[in-house]
PDB file of N, CA and C in Angstrom:
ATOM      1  N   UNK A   1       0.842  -1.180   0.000  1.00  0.00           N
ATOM      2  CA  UNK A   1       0.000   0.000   0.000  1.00  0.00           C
ATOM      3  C   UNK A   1       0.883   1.238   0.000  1.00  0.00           C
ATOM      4  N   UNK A   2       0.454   2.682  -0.840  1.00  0.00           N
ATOM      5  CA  UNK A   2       1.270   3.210  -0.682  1.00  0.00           C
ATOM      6  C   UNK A   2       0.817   4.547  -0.254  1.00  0.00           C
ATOM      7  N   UNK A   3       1.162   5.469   1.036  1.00  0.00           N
ATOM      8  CA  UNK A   3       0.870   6.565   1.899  1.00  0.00           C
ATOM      9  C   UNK A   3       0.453   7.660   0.724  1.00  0.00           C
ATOM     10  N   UNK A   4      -0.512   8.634   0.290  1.00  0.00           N
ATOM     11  CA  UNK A   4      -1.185   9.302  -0.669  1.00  0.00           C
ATOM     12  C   UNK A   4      -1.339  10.744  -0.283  1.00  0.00           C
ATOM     13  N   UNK A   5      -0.750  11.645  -0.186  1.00  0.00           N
ATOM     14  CA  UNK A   5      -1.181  13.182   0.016  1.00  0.00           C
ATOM     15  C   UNK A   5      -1.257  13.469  -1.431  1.00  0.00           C
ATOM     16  N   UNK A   6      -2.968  14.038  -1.718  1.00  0.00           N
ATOM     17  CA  UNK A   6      -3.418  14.042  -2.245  1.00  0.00           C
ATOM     18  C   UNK A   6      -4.017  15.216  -2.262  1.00  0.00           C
ATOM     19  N   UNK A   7      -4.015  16.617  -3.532  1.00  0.00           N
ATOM     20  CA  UNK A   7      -4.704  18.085  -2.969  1.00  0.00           C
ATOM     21  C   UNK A   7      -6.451  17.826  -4.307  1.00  0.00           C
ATOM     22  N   UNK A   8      -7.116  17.884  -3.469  1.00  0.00           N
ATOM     23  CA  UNK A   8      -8.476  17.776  -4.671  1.00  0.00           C
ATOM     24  C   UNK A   8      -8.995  19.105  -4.048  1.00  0.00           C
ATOM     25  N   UNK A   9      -9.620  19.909  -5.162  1.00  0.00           N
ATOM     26  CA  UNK A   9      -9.954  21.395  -5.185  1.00  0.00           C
ATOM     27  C   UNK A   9     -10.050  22.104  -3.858  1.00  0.00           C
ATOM     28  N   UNK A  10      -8.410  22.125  -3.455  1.00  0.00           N
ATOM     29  CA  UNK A  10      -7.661  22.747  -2.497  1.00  0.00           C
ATOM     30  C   UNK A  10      -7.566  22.041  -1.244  1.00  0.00           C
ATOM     31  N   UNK A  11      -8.347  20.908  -1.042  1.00  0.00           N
ATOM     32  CA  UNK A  11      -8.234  19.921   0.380  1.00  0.00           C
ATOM     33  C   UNK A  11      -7.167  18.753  -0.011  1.00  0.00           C
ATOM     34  N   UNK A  12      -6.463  18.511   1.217  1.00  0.00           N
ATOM     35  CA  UNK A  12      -4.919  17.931   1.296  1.00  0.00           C
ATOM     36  C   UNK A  12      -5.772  16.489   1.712  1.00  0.00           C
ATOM     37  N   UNK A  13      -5.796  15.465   0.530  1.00  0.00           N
ATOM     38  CA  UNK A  13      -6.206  14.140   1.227  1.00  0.00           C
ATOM     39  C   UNK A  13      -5.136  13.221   1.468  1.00  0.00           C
ATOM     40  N   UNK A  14      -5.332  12.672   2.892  1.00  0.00           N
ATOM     41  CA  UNK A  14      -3.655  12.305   2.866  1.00  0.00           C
ATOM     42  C   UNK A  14      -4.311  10.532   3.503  1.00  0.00           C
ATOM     43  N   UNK A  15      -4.026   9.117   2.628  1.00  0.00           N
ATOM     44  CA  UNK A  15      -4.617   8.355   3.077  1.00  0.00           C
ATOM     45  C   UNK A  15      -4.006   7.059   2.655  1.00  0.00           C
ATOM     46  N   UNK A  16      -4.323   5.848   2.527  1.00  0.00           N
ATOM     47  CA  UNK A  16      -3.181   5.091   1.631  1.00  0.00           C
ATOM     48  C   UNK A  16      -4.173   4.236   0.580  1.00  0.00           C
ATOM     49  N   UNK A  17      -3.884   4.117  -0.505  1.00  0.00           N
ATOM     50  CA  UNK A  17      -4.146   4.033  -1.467  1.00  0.00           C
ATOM     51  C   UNK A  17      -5.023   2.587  -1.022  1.00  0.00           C
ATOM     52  N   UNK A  18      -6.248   2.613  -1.415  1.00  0.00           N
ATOM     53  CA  UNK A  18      -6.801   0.789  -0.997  1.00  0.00           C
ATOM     54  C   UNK A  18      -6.328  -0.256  -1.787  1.00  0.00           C
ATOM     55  N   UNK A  19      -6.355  -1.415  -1.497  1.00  0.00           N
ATOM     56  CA  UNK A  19      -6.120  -2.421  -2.304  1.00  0.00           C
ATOM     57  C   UNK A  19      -7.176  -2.738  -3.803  1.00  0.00           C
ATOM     58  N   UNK A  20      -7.272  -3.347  -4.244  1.00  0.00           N
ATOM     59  CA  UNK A  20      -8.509  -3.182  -5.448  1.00  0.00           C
ATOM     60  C   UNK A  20      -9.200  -3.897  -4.949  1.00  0.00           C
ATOM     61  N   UNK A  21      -9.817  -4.950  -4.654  1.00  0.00           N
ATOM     62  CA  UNK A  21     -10.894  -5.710  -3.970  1.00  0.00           C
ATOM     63  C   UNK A  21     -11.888  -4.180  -2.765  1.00  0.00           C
ATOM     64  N   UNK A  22     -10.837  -4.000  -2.629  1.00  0.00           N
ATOM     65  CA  UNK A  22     -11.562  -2.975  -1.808  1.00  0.00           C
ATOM     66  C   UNK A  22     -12.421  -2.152  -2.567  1.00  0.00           C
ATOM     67  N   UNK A  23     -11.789  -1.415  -3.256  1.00  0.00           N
ATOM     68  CA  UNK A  23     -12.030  -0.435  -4.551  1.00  0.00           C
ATOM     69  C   UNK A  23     -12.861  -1.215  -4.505  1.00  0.00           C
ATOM     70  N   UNK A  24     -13.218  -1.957  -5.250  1.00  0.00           N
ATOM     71  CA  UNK A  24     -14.255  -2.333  -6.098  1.00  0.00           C
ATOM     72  C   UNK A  24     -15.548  -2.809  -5.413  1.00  0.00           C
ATOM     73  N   UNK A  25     -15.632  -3.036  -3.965  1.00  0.00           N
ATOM     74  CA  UNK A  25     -16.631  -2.809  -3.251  1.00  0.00           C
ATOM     75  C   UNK A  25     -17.542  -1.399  -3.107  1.00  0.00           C
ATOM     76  N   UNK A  26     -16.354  -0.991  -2.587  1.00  0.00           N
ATOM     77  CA  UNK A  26     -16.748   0.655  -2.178  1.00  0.00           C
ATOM     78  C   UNK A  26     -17.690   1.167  -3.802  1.00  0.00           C
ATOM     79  N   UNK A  27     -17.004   1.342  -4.839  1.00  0.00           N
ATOM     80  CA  UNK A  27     -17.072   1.511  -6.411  1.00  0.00           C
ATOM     81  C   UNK A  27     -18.718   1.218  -6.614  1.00  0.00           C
ATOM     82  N   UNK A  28     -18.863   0.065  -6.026  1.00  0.00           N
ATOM     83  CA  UNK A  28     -19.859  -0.712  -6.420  1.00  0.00           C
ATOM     84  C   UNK A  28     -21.053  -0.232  -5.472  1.00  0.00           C
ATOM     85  N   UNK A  29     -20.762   0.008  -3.916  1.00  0.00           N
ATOM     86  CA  UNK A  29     -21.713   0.398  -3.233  1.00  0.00           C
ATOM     87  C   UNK A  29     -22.102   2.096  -3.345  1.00  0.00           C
ATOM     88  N   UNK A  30     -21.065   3.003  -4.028  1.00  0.00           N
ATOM     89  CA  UNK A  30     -21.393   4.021  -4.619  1.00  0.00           C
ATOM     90  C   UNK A  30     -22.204   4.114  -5.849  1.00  0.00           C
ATOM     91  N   UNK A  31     -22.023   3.653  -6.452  1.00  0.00           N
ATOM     92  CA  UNK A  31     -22.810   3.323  -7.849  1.00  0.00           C
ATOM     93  C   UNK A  31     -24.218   3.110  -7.879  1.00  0.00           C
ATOM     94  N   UNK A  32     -24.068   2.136  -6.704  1.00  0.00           N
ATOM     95  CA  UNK A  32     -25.905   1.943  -6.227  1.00  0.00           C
ATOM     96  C   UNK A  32     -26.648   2.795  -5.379  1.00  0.00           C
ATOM     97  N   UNK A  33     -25.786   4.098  -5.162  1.00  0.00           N
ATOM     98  CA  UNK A  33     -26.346   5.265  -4.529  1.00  0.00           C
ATOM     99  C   UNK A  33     -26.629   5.877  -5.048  1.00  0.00           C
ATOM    100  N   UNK A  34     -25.951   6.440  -6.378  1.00  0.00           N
ATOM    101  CA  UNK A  34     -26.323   7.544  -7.505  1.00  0.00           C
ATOM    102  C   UNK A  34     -27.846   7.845  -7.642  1.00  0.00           C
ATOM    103  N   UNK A  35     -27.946   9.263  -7.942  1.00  0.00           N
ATOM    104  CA  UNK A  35     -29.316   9.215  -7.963  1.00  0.00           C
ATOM    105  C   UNK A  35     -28.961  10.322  -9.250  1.00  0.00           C
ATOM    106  N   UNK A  36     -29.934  10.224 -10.313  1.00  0.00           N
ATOM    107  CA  UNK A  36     -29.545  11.370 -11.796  1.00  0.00           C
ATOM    108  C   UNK A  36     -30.057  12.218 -11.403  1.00  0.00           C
ATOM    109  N   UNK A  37     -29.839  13.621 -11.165  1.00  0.00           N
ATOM    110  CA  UNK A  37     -30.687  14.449 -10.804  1.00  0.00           C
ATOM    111  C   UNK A  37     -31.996  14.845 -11.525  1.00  0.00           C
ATOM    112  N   UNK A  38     -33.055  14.917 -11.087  1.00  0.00           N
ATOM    113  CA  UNK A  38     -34.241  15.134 -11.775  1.00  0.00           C
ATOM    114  C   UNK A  38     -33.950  15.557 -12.925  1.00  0.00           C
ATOM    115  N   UNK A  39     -33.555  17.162 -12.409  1.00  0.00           N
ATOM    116  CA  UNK A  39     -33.725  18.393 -13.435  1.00  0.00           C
ATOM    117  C   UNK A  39     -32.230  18.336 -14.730  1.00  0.00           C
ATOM    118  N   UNK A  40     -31.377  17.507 -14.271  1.00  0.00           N
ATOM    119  CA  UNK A  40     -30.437  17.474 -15.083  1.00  0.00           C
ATOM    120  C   UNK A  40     -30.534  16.056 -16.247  1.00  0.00           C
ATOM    121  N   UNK A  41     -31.567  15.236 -15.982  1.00  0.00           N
ATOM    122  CA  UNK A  41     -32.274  14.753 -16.781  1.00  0.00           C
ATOM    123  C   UNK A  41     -33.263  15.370 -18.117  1.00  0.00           C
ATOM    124  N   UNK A  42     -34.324  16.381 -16.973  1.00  0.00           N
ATOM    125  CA  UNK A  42     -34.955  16.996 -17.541  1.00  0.00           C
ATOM    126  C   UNK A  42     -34.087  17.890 -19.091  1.00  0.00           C
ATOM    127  N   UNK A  43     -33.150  18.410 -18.477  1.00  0.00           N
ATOM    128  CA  UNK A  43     -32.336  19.462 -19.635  1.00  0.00           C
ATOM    129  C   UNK A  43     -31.721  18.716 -20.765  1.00  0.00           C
ATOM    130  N   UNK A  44     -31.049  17.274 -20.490  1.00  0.00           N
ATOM    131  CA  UNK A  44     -30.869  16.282 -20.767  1.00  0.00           C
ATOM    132  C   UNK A  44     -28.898  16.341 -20.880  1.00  0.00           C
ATOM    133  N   UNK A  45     -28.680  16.714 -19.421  1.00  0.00           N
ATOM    134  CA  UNK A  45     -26.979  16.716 -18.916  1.00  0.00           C
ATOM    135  C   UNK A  45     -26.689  15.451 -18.590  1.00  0.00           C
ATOM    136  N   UNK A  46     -25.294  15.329 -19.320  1.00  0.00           N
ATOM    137  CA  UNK A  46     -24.570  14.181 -18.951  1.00  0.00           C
ATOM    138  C   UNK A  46     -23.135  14.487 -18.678  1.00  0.00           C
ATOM    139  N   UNK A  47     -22.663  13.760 -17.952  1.00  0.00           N
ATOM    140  CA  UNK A  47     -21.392  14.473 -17.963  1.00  0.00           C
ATOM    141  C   UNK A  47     -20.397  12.856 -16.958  1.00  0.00           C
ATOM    142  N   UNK A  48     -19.541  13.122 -16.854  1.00  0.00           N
ATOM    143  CA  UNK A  48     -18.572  12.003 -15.831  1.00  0.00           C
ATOM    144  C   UNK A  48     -17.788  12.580 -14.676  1.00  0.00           C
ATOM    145  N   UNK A  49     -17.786  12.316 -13.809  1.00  0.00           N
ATOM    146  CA  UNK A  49     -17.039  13.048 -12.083  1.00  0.00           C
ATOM    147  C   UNK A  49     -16.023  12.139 -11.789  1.00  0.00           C
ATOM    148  N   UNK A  50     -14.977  12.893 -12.019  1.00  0.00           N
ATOM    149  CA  UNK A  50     -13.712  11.766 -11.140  1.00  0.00           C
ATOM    150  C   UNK A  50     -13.836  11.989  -9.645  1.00  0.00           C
ATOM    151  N   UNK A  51     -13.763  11.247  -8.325  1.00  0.00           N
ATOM    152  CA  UNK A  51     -13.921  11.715  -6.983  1.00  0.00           C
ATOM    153  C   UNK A  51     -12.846  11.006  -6.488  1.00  0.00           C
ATOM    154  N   UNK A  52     -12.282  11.511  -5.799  1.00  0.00           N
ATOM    155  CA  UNK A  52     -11.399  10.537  -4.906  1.00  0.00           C
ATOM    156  C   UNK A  52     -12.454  10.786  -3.148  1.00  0.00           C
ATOM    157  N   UNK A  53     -12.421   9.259  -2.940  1.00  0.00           N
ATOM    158  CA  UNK A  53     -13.167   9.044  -1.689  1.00  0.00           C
ATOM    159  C   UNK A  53     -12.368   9.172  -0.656  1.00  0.00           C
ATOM    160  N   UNK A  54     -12.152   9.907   0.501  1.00  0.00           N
ATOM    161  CA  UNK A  54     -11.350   8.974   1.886  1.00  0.00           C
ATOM    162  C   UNK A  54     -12.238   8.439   2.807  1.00  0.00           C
ATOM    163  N   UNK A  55     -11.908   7.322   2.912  1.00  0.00           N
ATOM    164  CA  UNK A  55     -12.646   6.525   4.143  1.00  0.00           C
ATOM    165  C   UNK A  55     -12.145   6.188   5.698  1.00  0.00           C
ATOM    166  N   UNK A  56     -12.901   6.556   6.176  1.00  0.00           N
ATOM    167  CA  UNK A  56     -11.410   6.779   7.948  1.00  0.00           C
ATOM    168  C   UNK A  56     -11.569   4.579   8.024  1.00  0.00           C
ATOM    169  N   UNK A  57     -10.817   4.821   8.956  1.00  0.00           N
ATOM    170  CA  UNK A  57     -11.078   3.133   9.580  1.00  0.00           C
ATOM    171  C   UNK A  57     -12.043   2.340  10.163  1.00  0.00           C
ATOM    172  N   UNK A  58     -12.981   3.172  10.428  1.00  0.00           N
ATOM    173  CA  UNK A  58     -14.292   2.806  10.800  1.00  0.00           C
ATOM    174  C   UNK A  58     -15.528   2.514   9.750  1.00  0.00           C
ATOM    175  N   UNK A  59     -14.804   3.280   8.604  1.00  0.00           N
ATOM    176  CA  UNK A  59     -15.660   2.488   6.903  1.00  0.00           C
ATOM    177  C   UNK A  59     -16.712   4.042   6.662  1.00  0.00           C
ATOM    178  N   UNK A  60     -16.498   4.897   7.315  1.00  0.00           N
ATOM    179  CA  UNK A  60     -17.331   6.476   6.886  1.00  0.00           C
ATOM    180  C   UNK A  60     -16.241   6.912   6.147  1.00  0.00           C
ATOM    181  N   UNK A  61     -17.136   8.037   5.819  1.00  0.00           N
ATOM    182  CA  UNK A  61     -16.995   8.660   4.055  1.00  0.00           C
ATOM    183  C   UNK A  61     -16.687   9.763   5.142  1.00  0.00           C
ATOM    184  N   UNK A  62     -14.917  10.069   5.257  1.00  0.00           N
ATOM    185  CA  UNK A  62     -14.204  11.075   5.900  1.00  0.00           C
ATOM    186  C   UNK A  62     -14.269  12.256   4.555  1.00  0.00           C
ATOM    187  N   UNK A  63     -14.107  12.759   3.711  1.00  0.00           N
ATOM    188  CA  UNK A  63     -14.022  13.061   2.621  1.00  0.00           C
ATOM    189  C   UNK A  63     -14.648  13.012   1.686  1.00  0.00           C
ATOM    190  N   UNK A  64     -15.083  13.119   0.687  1.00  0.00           N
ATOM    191  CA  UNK A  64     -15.780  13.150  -0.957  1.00  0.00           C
ATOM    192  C   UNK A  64     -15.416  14.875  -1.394  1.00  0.00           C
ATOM    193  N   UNK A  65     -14.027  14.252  -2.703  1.00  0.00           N
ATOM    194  CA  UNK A  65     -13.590  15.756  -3.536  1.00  0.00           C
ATOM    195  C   UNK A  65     -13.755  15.225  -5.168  1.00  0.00           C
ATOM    196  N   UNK A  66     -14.107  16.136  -5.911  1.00  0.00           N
ATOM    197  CA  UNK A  66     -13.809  15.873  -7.183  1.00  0.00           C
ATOM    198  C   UNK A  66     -12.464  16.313  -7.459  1.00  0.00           C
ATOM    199  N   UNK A  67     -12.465  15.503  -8.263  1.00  0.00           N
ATOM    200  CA  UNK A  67     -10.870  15.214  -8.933  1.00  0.00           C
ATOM    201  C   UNK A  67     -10.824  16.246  -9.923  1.00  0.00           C
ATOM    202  N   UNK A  68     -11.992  15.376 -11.186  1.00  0.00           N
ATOM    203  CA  UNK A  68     -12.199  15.931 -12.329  1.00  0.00           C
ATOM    204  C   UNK A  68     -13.783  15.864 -12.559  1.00  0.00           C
ATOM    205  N   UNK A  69     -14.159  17.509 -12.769  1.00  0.00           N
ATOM    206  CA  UNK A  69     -15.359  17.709 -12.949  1.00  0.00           C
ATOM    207  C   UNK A  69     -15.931  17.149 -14.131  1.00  0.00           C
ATOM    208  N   UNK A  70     -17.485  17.623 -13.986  1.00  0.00           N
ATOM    209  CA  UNK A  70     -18.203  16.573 -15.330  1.00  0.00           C
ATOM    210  C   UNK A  70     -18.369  17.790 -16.077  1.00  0.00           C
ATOM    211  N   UNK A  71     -18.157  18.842 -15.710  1.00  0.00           N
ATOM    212  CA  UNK A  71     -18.872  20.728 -16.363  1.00  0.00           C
ATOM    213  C   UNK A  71     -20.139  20.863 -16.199  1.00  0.00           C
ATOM    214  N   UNK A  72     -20.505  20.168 -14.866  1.00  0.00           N
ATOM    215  CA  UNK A  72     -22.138  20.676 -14.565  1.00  0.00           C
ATOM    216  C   UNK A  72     -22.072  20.170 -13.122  1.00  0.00           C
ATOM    217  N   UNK A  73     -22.027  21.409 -12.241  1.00  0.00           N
ATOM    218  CA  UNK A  73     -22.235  21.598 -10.674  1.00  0.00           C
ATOM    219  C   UNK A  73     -23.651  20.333 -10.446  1.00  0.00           C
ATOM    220  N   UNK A  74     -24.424  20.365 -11.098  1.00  0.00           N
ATOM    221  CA  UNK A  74     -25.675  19.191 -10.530  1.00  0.00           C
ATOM    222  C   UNK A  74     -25.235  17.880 -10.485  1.00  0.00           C
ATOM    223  N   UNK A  75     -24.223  17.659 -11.401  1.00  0.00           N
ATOM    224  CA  UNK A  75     -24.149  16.073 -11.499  1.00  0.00           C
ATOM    225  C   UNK A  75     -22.821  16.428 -10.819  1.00  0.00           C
ATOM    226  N   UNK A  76     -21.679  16.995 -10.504  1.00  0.00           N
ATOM    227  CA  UNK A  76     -20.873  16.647  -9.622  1.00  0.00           C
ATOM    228  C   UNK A  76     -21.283  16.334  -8.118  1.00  0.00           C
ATOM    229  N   UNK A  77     -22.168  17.585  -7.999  1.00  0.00           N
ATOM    230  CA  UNK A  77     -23.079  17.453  -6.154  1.00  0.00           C
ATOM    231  C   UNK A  77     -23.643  16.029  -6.126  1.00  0.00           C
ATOM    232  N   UNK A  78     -24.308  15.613  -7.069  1.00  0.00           N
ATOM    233  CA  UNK A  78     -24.730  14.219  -7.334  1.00  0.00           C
ATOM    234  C   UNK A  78     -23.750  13.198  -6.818  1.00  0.00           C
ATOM    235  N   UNK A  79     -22.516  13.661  -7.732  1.00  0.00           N
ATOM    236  CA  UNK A  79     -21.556  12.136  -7.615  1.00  0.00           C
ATOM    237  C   UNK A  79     -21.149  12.559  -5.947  1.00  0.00           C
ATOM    238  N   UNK A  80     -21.083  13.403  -5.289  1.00  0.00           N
ATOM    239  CA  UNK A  80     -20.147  13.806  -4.078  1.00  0.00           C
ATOM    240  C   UNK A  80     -21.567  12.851  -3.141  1.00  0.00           C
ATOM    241  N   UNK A  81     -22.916  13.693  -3.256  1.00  0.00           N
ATOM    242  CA  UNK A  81     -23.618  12.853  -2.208  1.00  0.00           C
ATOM    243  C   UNK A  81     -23.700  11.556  -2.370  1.00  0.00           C
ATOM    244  N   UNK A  82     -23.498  11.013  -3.395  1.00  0.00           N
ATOM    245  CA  UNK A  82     -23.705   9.454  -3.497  1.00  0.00           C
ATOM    246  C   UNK A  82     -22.774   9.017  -2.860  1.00  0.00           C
ATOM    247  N   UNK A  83     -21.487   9.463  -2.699  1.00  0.00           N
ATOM    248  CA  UNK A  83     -20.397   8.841  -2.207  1.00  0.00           C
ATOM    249  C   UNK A  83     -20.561   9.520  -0.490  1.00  0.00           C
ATOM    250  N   UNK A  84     -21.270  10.090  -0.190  1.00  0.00           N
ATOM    251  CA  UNK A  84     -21.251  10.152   1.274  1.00  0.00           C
ATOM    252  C   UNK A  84     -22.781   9.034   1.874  1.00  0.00           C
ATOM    253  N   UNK A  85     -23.921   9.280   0.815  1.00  0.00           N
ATOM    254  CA  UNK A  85     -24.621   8.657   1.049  1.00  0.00           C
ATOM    255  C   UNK A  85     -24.589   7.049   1.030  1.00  0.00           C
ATOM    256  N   UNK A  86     -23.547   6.234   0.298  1.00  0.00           N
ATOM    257  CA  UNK A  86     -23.252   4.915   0.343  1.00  0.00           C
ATOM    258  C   UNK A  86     -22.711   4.551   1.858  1.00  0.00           C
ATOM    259  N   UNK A  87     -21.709   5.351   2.365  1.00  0.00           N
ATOM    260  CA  UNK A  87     -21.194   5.241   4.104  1.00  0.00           C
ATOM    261  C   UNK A  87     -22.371   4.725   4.601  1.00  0.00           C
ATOM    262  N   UNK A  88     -22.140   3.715   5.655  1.00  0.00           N
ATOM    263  CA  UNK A  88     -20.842   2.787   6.289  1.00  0.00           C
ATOM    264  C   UNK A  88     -20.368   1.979   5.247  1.00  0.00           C
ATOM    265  N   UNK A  89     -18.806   2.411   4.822  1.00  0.00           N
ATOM    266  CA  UNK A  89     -18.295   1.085   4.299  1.00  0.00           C
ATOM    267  C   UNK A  89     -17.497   0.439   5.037  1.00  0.00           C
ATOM    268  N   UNK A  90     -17.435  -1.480   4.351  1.00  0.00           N
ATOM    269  CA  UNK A  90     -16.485  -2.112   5.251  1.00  0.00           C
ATOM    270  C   UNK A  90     -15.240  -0.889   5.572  1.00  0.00           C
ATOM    271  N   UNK A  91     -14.692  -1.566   6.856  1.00  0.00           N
ATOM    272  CA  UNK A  91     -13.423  -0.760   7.534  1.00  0.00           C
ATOM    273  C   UNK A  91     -12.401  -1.572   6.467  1.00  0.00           C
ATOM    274  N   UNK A  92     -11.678  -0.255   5.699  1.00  0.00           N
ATOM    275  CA  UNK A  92     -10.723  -0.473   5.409  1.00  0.00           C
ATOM    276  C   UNK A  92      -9.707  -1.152   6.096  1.00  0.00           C
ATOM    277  N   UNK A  93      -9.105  -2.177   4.869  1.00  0.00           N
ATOM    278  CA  UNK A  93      -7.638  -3.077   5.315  1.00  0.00           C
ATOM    279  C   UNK A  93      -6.531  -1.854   6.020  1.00  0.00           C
ATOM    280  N   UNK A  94      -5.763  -1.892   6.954  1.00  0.00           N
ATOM    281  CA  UNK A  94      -4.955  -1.204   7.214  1.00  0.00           C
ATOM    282  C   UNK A  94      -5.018   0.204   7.800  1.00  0.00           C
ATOM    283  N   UNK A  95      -6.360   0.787   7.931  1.00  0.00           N
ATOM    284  CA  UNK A  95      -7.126   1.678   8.899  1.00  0.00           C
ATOM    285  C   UNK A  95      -7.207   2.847   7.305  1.00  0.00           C
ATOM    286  N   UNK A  96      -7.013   4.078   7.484  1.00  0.00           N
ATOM    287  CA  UNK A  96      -7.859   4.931   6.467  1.00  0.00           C
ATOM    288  C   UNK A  96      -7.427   4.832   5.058  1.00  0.00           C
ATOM    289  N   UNK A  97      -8.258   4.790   4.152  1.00  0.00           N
ATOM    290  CA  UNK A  97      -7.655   4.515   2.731  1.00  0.00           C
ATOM    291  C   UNK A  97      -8.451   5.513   1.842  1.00  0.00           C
ATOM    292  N   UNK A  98      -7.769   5.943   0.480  1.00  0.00           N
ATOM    293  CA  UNK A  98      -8.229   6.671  -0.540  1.00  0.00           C
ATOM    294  C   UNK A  98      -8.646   5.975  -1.673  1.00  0.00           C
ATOM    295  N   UNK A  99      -9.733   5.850  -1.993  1.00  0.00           N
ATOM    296  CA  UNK A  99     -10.259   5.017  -3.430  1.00  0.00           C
ATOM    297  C   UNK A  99     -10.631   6.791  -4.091  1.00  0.00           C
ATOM    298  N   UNK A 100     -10.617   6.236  -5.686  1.00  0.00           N
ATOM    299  CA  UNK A 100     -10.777   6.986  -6.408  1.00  0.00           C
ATOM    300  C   UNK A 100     -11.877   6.323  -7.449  1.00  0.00           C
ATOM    301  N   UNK A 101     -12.570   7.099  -8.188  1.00  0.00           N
ATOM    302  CA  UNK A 101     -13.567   6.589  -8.734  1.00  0.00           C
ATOM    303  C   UNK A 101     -14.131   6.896  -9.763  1.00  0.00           C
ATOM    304  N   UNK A 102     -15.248   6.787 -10.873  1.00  0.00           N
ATOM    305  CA  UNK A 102     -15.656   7.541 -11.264  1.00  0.00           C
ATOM    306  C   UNK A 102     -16.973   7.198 -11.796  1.00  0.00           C
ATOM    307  N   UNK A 103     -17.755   8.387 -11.483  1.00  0.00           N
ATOM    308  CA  UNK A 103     -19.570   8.158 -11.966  1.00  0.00           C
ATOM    309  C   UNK A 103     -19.905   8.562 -13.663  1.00  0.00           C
ATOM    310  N   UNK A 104     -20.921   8.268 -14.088  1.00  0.00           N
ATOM    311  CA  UNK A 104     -20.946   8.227 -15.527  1.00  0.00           C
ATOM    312  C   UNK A 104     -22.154   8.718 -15.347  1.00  0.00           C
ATOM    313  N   UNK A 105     -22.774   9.917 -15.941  1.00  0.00           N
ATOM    314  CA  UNK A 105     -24.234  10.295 -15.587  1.00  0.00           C
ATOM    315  C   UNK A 105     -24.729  10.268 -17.653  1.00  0.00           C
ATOM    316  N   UNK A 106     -25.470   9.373 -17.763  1.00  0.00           N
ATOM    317  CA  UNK A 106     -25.662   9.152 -19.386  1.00  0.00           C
ATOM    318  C   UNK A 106     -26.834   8.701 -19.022  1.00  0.00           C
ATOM    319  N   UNK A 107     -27.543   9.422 -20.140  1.00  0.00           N
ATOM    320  CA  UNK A 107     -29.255   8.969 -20.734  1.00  0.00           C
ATOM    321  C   UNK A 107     -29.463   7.998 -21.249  1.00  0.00           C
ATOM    322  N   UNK A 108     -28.172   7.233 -21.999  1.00  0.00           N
ATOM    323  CA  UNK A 108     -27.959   6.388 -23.182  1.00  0.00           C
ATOM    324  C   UNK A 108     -28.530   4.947 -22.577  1.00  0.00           C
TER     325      UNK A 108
END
């Protein structure tokens, strides 16, 4: 595992990188949180959010930053609450870890 100080739009995330099994839990229990926003449906916005997550050792969502925006404030707020709204996750291997991620907001 390797120790991560990490600056996402100006916050210092400092955490260690998870293993991928992990990732791909967390990934997965975010994903099933997403919610499209009504109105950004309605207009018909799509866009993709890179987030890096930190999770303390107890498996809460210490953190949610975008990485890389989608160019629409609705669907980034989107991807950020989904990733606080998925918490409790399993307790990270090795106490706090940084997964990184990314949501896909498409009509298609």
């Amino acid at each position: 595992m390797t120790l991560v100080l990490a600056t996402v739009a100006g916050t210092a995330i400092a955490a260690v990188e998870a293993p991928a099994d992990y990732v791909g839990k967390v990934n997965e229990m975010i994903h099933k949180s997403v919610v499209y926003p009504r109105l950004a449906k309605m207009r018909e916005q799509e866009g993709t959010v890179a987030l890096a997550v930190k999770i303390d050792g107890a498996g809460a969502a210490a953190d949610a930053a975008i990485e890389t925006s989608s160019g629409n404030a609705t669907l980034d707020n989107a991807a950020v609450e989904a990733a606080k709204n998925a918490a409790p996750f399993p307790a990270p291997p090795g106490g706090d870890a940084l997964v990184h991620l990314k949501i896909a907001f498409s009509l298609k």
